[in-house]
C-alpha atoms as a PDB file:
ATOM      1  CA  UNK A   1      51.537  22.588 -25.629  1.00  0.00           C
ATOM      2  CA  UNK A   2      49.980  24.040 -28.734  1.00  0.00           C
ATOM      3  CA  UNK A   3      48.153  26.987 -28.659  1.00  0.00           C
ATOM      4  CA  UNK A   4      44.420  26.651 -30.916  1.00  0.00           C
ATOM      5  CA  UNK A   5      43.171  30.228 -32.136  1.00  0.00           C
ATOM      6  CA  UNK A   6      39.562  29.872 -32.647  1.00  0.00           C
ATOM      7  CA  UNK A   7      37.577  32.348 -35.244  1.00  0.00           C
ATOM      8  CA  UNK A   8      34.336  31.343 -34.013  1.00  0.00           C
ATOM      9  CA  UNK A   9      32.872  31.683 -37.726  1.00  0.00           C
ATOM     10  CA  UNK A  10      32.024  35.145 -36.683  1.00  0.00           C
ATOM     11  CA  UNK A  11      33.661  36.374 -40.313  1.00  0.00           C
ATOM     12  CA  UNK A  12      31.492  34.068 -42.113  1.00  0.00           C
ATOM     13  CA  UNK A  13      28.542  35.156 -39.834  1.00  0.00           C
ATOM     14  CA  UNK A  14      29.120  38.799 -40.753  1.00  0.00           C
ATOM     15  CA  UNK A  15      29.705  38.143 -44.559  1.00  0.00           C
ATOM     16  CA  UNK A  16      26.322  36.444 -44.349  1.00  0.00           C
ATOM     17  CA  UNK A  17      24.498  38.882 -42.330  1.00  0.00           C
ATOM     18  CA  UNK A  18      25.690  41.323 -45.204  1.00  0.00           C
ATOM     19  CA  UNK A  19      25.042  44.258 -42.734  1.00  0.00           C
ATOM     20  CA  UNK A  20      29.255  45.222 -43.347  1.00  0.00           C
ATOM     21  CA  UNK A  21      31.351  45.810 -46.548  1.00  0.00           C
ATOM     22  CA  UNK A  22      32.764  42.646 -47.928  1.00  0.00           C
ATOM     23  CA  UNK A  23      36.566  44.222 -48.007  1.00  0.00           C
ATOM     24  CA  UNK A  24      36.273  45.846 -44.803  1.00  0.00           C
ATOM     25  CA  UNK A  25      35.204  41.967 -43.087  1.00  0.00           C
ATOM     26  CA  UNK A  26      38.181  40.353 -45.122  1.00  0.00           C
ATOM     27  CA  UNK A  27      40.978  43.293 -44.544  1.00  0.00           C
ATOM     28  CA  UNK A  28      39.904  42.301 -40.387  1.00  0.00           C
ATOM     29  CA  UNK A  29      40.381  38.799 -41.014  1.00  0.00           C
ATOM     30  CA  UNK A  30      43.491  39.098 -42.797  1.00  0.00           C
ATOM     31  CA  UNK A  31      45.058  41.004 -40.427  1.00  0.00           C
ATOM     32  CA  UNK A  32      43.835  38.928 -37.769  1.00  0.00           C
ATOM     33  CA  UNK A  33      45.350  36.095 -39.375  1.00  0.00           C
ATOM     34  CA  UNK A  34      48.402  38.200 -39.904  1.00  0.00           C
ATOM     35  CA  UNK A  35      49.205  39.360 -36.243  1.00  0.00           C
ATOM     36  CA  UNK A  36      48.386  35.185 -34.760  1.00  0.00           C
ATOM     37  CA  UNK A  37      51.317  34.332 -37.540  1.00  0.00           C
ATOM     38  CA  UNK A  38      53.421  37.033 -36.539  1.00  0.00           C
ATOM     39  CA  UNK A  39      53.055  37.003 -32.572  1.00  0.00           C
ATOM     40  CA  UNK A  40      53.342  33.019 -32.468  1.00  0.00           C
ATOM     41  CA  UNK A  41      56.307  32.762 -35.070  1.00  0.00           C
ATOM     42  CA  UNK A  42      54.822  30.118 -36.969  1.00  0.00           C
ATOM     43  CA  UNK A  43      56.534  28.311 -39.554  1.00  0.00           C
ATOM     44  CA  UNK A  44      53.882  27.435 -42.309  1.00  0.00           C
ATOM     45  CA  UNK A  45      53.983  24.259 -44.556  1.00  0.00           C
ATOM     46  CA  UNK A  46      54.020  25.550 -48.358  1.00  0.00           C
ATOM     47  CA  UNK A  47      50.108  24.069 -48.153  1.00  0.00           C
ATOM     48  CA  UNK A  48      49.417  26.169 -45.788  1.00  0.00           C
ATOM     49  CA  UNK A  49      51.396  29.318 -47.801  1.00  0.00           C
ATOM     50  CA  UNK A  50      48.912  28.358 -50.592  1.00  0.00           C
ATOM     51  CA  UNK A  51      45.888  28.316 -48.407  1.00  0.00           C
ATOM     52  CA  UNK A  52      46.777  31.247 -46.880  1.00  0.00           C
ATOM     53  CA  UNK A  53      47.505  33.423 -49.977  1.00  0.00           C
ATOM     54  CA  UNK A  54      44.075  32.331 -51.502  1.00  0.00           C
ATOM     55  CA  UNK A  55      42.249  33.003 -48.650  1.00  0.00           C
ATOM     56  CA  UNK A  56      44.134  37.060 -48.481  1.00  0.00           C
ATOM     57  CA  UNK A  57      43.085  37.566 -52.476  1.00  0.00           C
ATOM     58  CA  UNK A  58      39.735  37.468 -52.496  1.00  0.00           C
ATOM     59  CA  UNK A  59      40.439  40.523 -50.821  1.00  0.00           C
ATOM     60  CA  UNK A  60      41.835  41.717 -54.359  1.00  0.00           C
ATOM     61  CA  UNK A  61      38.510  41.068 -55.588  1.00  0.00           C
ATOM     62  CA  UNK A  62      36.249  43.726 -56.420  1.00  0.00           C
ATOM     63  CA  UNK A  63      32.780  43.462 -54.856  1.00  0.00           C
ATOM     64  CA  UNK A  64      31.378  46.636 -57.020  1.00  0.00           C
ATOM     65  CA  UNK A  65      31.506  49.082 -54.664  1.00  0.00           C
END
């Protein structure tokens, strides 16, 4: 049986609400994303590498603050 994490959108709600720092919203989700890699062991397809390592550097990107 595979296990489905859901994020519910509720980064992309808060990014949109812009009531919270950009970085602060994406550090969460990364390590979110980190910890559901780590505690499930998963093996990810080199897509998925990309995918993932785009997503974590805009992060890296300065939002003028």
């Amino acid at each position: 049986m595979t296990k489905r994490y859901h994020c519910s959108n509720s980064y992309q709600a808060e990014l949109e609400a812009q009531t919270t720092a950009v970085p602060f919203i994406l550090s969460r989700m990364n390590i979110a994303i980190a910890n559901v890699v780590q505690k499930e062991g998963l093996q990810l397809s080199a897509s998925q590498q990309a995918k993932l390592k785009e997503m974590t550097a805009l992060s890296t990107i300065r939002y003028g603050y």
